[in-house]
PDB file of N, CA and C in Angstrom:
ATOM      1  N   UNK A   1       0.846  -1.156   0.000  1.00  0.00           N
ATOM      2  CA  UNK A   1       0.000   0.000   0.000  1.00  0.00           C
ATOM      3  C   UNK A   1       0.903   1.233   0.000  1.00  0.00           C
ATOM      4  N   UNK A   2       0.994   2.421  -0.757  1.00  0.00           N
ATOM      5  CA  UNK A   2       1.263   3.549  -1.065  1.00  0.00           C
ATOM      6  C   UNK A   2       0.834   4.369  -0.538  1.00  0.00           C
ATOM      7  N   UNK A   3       1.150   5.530   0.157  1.00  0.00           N
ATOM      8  CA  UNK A   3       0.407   6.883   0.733  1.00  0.00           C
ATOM      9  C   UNK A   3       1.755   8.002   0.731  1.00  0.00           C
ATOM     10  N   UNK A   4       0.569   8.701  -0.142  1.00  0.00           N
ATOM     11  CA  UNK A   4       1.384   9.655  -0.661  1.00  0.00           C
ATOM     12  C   UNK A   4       1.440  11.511  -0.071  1.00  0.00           C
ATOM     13  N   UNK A   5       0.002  11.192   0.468  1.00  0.00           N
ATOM     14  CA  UNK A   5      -0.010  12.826   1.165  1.00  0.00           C
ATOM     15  C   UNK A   5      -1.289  12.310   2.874  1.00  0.00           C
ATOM     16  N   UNK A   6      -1.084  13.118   3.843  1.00  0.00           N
ATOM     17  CA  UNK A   6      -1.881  13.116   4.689  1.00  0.00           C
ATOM     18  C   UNK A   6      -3.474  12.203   4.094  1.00  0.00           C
ATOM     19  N   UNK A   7      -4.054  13.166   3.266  1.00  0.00           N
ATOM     20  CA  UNK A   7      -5.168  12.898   2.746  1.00  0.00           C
ATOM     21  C   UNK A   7      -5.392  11.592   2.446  1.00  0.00           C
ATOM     22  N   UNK A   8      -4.217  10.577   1.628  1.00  0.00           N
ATOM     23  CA  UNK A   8      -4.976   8.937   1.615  1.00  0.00           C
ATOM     24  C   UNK A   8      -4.861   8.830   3.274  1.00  0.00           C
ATOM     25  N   UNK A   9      -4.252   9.194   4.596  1.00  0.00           N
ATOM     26  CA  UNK A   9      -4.252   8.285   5.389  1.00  0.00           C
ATOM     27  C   UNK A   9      -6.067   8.273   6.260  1.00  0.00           C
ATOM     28  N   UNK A  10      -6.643   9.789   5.851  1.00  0.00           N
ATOM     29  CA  UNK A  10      -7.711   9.695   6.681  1.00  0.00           C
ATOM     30  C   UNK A  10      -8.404  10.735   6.112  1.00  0.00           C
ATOM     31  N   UNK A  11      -9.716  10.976   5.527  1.00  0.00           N
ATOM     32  CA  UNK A  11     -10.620   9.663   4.646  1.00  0.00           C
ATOM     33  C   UNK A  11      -9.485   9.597   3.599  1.00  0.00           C
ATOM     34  N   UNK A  12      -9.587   8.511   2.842  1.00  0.00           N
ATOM     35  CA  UNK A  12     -10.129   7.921   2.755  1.00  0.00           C
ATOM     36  C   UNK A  12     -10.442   5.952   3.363  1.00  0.00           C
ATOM     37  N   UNK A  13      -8.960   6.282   4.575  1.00  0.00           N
ATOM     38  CA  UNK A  13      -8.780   5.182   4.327  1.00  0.00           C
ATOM     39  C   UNK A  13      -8.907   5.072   6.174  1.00  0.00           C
ATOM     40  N   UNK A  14     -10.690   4.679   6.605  1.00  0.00           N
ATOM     41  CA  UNK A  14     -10.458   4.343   8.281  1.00  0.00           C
ATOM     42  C   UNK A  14      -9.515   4.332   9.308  1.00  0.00           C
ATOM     43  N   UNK A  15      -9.642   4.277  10.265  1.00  0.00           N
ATOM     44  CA  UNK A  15      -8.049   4.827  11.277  1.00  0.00           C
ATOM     45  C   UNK A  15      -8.550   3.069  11.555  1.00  0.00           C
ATOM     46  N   UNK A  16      -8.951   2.579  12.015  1.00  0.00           N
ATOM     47  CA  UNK A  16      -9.578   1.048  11.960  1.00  0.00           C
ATOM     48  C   UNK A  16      -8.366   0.194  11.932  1.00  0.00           C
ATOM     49  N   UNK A  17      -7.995   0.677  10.296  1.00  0.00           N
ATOM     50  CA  UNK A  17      -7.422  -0.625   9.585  1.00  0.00           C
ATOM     51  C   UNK A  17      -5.751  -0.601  10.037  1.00  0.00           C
ATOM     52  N   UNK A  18      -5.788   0.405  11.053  1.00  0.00           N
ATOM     53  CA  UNK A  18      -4.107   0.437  11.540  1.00  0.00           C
ATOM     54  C   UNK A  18      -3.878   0.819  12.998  1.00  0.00           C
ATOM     55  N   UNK A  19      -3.168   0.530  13.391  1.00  0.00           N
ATOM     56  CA  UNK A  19      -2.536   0.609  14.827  1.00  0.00           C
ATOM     57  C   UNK A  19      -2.228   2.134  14.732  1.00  0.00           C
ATOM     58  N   UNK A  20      -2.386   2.335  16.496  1.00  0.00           N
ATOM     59  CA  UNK A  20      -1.509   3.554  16.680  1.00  0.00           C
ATOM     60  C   UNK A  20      -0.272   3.778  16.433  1.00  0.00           C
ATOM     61  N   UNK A  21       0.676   2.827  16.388  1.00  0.00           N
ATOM     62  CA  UNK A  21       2.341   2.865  15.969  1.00  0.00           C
ATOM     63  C   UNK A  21       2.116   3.038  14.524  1.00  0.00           C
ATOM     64  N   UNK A  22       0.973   2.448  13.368  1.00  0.00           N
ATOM     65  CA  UNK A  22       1.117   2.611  12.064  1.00  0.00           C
ATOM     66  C   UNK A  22       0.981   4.325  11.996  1.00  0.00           C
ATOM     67  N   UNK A  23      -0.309   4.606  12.100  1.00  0.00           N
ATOM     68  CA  UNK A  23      -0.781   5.705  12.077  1.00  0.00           C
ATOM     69  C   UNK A  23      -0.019   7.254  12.847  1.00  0.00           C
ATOM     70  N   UNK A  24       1.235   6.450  13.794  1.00  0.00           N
ATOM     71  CA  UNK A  24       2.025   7.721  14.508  1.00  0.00           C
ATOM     72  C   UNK A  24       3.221   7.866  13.430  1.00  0.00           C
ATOM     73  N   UNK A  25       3.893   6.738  12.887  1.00  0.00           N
ATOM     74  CA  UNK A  25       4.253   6.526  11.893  1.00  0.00           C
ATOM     75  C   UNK A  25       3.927   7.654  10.625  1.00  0.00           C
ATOM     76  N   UNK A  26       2.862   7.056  10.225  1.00  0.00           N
ATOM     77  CA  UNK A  26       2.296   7.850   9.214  1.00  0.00           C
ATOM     78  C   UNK A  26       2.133   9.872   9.188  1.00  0.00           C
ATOM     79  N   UNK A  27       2.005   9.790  10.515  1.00  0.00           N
ATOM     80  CA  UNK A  27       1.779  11.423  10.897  1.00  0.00           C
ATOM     81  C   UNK A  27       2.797  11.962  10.514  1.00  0.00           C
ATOM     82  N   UNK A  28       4.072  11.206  11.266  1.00  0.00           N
ATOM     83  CA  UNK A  28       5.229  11.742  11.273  1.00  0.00           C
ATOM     84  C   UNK A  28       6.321  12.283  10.015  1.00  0.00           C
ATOM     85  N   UNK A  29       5.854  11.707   9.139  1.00  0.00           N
ATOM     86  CA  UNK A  29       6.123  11.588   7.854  1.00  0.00           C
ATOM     87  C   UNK A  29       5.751  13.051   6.751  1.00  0.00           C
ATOM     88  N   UNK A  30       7.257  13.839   6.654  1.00  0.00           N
ATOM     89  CA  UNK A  30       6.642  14.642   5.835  1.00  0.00           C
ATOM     90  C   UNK A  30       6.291  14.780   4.205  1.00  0.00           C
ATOM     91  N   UNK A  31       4.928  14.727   4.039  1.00  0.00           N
ATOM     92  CA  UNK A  31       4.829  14.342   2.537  1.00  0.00           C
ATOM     93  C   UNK A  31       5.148  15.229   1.413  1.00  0.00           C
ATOM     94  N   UNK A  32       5.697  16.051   1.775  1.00  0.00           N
ATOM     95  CA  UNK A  32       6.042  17.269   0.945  1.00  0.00           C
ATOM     96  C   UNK A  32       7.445  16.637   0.151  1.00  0.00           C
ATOM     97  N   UNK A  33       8.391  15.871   1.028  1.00  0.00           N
ATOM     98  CA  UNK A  33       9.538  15.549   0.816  1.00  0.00           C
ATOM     99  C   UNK A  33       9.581  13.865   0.609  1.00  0.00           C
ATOM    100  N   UNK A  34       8.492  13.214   1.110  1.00  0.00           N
ATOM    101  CA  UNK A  34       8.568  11.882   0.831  1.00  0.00           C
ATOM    102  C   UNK A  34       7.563  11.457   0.674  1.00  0.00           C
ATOM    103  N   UNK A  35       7.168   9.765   1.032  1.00  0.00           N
ATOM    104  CA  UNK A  35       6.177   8.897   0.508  1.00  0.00           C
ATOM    105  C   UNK A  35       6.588   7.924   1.102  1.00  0.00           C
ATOM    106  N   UNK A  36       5.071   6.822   1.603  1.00  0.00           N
ATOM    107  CA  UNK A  36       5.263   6.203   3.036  1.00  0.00           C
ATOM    108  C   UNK A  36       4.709   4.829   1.966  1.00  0.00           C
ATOM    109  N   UNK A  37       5.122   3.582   1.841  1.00  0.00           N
ATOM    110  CA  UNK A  37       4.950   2.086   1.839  1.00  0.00           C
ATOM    111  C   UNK A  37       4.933   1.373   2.981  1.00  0.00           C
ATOM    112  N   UNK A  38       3.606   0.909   2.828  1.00  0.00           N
ATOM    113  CA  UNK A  38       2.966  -0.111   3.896  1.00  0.00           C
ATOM    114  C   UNK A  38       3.300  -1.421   3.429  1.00  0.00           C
ATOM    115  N   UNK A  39       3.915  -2.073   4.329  1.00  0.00           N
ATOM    116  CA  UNK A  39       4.280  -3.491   3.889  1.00  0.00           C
ATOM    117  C   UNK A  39       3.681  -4.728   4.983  1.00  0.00           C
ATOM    118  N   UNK A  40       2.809  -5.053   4.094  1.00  0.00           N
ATOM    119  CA  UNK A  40       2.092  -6.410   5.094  1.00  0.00           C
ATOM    120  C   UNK A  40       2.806  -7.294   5.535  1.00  0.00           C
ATOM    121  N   UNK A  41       3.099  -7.362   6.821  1.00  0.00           N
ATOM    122  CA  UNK A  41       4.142  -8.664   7.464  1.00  0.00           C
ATOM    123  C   UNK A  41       2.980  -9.126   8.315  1.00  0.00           C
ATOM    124  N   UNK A  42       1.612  -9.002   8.122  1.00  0.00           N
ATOM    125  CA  UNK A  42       1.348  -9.829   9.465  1.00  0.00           C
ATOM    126  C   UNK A  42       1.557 -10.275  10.380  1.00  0.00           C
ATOM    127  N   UNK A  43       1.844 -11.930  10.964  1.00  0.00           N
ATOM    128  CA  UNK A  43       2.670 -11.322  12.434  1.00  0.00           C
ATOM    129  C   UNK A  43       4.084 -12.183  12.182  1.00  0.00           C
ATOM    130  N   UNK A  44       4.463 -11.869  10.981  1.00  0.00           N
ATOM    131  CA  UNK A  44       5.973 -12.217  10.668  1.00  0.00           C
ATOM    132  C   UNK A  44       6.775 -10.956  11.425  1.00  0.00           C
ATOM    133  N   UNK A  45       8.064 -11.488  12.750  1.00  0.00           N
ATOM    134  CA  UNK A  45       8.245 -10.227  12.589  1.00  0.00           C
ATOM    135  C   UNK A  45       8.736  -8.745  11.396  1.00  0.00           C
ATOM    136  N   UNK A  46       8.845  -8.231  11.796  1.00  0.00           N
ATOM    137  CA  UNK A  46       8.926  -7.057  10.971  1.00  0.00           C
ATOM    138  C   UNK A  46      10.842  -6.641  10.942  1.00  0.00           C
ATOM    139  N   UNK A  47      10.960  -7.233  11.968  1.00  0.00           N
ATOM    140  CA  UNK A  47      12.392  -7.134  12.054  1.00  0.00           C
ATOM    141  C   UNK A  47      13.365  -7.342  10.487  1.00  0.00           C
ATOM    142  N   UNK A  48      14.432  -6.556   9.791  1.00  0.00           N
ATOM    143  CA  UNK A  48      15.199  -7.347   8.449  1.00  0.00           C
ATOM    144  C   UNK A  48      14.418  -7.676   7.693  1.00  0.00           C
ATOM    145  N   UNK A  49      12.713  -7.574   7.884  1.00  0.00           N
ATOM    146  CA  UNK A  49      12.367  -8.054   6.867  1.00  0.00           C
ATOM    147  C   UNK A  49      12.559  -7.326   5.109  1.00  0.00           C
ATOM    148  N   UNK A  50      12.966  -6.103   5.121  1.00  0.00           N
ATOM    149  CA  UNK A  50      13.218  -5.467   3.864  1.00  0.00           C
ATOM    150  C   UNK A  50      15.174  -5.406   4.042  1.00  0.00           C
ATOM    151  N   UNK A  51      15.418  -5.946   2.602  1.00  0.00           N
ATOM    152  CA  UNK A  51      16.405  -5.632   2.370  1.00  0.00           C
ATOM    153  C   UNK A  51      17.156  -4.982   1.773  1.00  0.00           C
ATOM    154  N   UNK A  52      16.123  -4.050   1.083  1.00  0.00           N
ATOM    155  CA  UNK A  52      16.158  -2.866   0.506  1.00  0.00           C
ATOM    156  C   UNK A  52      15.330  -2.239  -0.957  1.00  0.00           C
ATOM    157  N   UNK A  53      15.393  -0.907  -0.493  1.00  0.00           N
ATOM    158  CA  UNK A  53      13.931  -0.518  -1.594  1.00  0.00           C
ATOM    159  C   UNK A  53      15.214   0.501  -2.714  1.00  0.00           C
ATOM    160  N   UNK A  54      14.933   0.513  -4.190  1.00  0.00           N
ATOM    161  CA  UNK A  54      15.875   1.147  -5.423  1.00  0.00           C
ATOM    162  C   UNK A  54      14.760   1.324  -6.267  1.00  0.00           C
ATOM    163  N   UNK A  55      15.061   2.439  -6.429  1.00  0.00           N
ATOM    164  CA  UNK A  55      13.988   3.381  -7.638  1.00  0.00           C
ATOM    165  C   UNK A  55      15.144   3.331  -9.226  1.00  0.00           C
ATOM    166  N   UNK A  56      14.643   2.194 -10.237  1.00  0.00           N
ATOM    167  CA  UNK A  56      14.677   2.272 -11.402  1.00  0.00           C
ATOM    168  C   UNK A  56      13.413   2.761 -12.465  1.00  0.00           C
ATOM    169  N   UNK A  57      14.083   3.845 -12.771  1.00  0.00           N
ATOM    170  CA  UNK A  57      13.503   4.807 -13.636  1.00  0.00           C
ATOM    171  C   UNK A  57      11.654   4.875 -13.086  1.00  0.00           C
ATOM    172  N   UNK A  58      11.055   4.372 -13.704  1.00  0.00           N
ATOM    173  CA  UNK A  58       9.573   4.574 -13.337  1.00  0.00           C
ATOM    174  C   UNK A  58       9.374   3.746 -12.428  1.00  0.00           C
ATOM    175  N   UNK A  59      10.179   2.743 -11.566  1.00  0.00           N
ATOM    176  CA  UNK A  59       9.600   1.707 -10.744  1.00  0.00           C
ATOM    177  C   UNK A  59      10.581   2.028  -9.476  1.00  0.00           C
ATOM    178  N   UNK A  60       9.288   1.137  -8.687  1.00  0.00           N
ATOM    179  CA  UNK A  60      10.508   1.477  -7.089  1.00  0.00           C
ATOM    180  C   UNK A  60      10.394  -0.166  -7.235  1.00  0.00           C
ATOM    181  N   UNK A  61      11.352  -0.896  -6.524  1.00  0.00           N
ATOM    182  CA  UNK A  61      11.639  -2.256  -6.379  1.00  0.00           C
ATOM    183  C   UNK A  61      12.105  -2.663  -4.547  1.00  0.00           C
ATOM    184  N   UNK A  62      10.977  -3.552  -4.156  1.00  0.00           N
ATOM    185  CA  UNK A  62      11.351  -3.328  -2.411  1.00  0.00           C
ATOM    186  C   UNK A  62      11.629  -5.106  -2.626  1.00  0.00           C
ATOM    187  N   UNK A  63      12.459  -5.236  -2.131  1.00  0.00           N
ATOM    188  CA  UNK A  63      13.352  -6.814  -1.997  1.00  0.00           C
ATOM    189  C   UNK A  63      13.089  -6.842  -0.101  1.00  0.00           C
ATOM    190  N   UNK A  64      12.500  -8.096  -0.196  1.00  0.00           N
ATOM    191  CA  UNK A  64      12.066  -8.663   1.069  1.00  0.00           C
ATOM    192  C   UNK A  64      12.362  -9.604   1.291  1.00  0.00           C
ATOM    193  N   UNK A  65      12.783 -10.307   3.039  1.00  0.00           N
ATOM    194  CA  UNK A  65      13.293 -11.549   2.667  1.00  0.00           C
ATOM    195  C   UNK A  65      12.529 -13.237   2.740  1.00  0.00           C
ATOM    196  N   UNK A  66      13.101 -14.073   2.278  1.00  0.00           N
ATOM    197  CA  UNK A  66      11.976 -15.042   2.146  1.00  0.00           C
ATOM    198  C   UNK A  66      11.735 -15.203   3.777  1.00  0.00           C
ATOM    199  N   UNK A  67      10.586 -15.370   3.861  1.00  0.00           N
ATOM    200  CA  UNK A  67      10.000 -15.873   5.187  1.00  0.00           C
ATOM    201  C   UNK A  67       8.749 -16.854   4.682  1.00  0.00           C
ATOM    202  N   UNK A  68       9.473 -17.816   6.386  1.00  0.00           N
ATOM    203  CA  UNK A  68       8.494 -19.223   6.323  1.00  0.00           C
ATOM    204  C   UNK A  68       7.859 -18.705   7.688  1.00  0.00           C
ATOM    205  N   UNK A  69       6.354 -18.825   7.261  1.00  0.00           N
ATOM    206  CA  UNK A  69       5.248 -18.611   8.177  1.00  0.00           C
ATOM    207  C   UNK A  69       5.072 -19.980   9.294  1.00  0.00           C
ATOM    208  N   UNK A  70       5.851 -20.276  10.122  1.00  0.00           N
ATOM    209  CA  UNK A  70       5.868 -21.272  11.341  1.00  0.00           C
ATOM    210  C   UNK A  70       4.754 -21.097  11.987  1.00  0.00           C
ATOM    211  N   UNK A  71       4.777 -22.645  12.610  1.00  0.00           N
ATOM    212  CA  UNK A  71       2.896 -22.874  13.055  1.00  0.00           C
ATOM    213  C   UNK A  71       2.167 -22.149  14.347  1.00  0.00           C
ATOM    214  N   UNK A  72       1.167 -21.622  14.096  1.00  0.00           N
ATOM    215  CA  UNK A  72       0.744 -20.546  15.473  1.00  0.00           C
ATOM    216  C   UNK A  72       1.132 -19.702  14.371  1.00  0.00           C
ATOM    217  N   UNK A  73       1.565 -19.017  13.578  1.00  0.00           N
ATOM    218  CA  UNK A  73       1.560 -17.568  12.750  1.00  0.00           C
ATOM    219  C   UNK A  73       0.688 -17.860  11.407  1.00  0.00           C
ATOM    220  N   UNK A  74       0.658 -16.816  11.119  1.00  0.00           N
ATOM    221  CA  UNK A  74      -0.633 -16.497  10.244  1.00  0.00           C
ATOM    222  C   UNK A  74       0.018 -15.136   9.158  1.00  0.00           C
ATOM    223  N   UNK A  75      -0.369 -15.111   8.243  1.00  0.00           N
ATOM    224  CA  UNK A  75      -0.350 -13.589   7.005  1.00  0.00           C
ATOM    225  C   UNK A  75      -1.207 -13.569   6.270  1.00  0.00           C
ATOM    226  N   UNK A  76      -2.549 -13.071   6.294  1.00  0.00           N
ATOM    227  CA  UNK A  76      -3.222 -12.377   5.904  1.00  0.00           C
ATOM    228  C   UNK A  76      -3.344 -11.562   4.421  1.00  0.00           C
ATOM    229  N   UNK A  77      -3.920 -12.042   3.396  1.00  0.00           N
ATOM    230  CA  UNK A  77      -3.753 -11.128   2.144  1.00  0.00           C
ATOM    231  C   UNK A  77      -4.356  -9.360   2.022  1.00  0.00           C
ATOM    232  N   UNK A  78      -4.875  -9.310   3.297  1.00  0.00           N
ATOM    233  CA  UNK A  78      -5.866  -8.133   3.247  1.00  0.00           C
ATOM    234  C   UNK A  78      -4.921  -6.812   4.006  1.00  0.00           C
ATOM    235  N   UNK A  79      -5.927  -6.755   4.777  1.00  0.00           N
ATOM    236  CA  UNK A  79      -5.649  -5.390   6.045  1.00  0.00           C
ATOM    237  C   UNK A  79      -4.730  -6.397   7.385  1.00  0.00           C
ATOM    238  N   UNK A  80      -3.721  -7.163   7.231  1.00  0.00           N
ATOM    239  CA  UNK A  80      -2.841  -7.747   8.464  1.00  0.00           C
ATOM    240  C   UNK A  80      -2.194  -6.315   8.710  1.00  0.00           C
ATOM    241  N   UNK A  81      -2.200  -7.179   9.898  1.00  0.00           N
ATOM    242  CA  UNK A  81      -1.114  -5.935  11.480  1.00  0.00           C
ATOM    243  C   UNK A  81      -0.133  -6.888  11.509  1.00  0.00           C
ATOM    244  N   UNK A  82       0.958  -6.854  11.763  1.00  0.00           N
ATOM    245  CA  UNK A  82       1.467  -4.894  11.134  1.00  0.00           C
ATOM    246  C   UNK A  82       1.859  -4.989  10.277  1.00  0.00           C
ATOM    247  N   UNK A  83       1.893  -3.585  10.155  1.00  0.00           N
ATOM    248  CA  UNK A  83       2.141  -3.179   8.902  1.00  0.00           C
ATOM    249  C   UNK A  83       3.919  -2.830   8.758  1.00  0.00           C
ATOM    250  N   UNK A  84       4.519  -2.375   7.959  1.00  0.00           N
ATOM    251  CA  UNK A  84       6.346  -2.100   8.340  1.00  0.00           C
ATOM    252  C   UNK A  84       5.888  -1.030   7.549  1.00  0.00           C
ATOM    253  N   UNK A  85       6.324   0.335   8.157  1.00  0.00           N
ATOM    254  CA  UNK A  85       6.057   1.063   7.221  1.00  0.00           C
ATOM    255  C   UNK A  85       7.555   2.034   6.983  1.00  0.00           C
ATOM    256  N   UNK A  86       7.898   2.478   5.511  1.00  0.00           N
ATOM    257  CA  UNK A  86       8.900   2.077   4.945  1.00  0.00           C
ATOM    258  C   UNK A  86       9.039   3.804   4.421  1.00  0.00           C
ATOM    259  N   UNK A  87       8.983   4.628   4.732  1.00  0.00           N
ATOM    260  CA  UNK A  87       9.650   6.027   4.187  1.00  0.00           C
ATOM    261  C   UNK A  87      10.537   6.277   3.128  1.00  0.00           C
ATOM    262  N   UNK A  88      10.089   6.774   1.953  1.00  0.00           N
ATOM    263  CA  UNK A  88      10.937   7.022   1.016  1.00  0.00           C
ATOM    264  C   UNK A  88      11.184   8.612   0.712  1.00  0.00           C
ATOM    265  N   UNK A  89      12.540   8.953   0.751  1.00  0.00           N
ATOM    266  CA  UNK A  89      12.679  10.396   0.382  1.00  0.00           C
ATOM    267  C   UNK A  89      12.264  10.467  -1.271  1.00  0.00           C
ATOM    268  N   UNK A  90      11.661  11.341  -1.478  1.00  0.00           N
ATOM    269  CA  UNK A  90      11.818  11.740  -2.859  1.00  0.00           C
ATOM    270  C   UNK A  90      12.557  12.655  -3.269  1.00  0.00           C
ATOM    271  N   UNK A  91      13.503  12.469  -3.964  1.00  0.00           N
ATOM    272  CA  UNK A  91      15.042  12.583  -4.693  1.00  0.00           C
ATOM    273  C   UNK A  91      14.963  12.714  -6.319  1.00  0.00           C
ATOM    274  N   UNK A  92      15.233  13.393  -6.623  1.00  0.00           N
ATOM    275  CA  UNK A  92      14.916  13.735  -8.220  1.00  0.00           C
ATOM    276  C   UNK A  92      13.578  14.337  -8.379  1.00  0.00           C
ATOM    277  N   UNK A  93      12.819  13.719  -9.691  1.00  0.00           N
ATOM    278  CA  UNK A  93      12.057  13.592 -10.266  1.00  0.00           C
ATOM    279  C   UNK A  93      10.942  12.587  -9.637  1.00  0.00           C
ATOM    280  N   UNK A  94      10.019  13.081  -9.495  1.00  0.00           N
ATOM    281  CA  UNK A  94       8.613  11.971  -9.151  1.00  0.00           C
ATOM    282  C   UNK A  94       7.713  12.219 -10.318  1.00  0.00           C
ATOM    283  N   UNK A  95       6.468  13.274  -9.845  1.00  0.00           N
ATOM    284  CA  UNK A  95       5.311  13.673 -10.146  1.00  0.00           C
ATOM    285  C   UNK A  95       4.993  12.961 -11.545  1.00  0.00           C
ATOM    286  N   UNK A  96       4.952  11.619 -11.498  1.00  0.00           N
ATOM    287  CA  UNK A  96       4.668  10.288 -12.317  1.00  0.00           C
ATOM    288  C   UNK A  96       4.092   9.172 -11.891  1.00  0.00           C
ATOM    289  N   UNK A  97       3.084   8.218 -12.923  1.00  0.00           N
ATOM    290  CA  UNK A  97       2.780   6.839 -11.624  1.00  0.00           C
ATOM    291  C   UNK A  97       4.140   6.196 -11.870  1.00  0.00           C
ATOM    292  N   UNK A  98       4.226   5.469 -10.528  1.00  0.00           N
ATOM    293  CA  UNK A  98       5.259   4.477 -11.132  1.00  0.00           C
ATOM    294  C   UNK A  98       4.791   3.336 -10.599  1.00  0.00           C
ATOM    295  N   UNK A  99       5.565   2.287 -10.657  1.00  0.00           N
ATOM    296  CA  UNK A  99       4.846   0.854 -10.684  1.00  0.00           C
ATOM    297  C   UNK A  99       6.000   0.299  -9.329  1.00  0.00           C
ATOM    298  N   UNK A 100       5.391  -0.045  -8.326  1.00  0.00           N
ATOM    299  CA  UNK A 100       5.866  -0.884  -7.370  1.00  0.00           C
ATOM    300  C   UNK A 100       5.845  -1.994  -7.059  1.00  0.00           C
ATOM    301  N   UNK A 101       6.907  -2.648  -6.920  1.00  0.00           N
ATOM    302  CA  UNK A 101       7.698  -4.461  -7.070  1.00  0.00           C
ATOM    303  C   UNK A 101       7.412  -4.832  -5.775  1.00  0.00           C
ATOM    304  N   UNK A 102       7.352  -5.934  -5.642  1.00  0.00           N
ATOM    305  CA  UNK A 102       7.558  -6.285  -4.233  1.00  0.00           C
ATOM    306  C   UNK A 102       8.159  -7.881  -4.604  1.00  0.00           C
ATOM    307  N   UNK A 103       9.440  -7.870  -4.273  1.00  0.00           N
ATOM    308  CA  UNK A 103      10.150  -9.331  -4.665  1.00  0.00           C
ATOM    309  C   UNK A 103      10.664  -9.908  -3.452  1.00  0.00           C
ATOM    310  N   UNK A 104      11.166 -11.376  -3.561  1.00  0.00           N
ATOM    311  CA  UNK A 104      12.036 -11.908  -2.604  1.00  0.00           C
ATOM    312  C   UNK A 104      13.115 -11.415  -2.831  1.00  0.00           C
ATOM    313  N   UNK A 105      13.986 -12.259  -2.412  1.00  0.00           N
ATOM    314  CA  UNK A 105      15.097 -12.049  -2.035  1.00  0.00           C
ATOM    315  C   UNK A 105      15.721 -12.877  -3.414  1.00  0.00           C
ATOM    316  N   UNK A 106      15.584 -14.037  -4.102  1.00  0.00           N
ATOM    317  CA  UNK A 106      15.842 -14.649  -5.459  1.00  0.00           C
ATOM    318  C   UNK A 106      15.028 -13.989  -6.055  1.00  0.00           C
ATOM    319  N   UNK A 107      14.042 -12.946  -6.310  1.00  0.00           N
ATOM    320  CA  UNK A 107      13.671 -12.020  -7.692  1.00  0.00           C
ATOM    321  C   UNK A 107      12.635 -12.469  -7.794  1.00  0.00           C
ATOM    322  N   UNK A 108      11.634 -13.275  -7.272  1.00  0.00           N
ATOM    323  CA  UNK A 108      10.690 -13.813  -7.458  1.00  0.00           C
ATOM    324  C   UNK A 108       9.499 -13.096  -6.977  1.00  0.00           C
ATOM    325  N   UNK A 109       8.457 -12.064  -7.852  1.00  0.00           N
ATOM    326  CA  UNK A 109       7.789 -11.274  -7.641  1.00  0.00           C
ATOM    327  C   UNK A 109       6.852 -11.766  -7.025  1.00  0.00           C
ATOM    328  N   UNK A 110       6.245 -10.556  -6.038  1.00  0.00           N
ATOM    329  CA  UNK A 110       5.748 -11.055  -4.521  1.00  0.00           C
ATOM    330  C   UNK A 110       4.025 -10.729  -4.824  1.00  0.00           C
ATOM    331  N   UNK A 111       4.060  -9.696  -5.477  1.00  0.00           N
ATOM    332  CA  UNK A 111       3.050  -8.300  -4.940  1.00  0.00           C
ATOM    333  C   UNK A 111       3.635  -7.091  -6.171  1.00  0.00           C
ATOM    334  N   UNK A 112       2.662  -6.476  -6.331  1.00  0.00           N
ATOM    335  CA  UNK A 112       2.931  -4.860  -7.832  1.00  0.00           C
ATOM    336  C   UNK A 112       1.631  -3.957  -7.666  1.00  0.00           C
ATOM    337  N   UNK A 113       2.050  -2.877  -8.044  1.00  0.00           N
ATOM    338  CA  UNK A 113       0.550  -2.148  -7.715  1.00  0.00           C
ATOM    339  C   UNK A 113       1.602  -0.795  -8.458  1.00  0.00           C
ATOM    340  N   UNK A 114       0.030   0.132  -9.227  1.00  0.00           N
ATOM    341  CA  UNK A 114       1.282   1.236  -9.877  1.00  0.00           C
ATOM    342  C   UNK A 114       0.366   2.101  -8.797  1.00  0.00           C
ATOM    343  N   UNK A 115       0.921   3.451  -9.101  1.00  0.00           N
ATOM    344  CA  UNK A 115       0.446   4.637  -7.678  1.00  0.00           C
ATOM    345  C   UNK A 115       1.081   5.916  -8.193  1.00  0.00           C
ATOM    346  N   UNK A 116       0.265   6.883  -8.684  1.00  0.00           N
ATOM    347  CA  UNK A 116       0.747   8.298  -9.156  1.00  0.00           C
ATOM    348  C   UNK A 116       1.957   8.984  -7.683  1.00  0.00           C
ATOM    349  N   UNK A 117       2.911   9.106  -7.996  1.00  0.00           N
ATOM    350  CA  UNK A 117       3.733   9.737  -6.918  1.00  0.00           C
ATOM    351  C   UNK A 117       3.791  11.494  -7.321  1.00  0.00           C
ATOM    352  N   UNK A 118       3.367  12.289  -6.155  1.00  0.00           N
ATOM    353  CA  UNK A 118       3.412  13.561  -6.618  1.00  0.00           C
ATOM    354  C   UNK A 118       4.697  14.039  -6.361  1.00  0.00           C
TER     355      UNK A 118
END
């Protein structure tokens, strides 16, 4: 999930669907200068789980690492807690959609979604 100015975090999008750490997170974040990625770890921890996010040309690419969901844990395709939420400065050029990757760690695409970045 992408959020790009105050405005996606509330309407349109319930305070509900996130924790107070997401949402203090989110405040904190100035959107003038950046852009916030929500990354569903459910209750994988959140710890290392990104091993790093690289903006090629129109795409951002976030490399995550493989995780095995052990028994008693659970991940969720929807609205899972928590969320890792992932701050990107914007550096150059944006005000374009670009298309966001979400891969393992061997390149093996996870998750994509495109999202106008202002």
């Amino acid at each position: 999930m992408i959020v790009t100015s105050q405005k996606e975090i509330v309407p349109p999008m319930p305070e509900y669907l996130f924790s107070d750490d997401v949402l203090e997170a989110l405040e904190g974040i100035n959107f003038d200068h950046s852009f916030a990625i929500l990354l569903q770890v459910g209750q994988i921890s959140k710890d290392d789980i990104v091993n790093g996010v690289t903006r090629e040309n129109g795409r951002v690419v976030i490399s995550v690492k493989n995780a095995v969901v052990g028994p008693g844990n659970f991940k969720l395709l929807e609205y899972s807690l928590p969320y890792q939420v992932i701050s990107v400065e914007k550096t150059d050029k944006w005000e374009q959609m670009i298309e966001f990757i979400v891969e393992d760690e061997n390149g093996n695409l996870l998750d994509s979604a495109n999202h106008y970045v202002p």
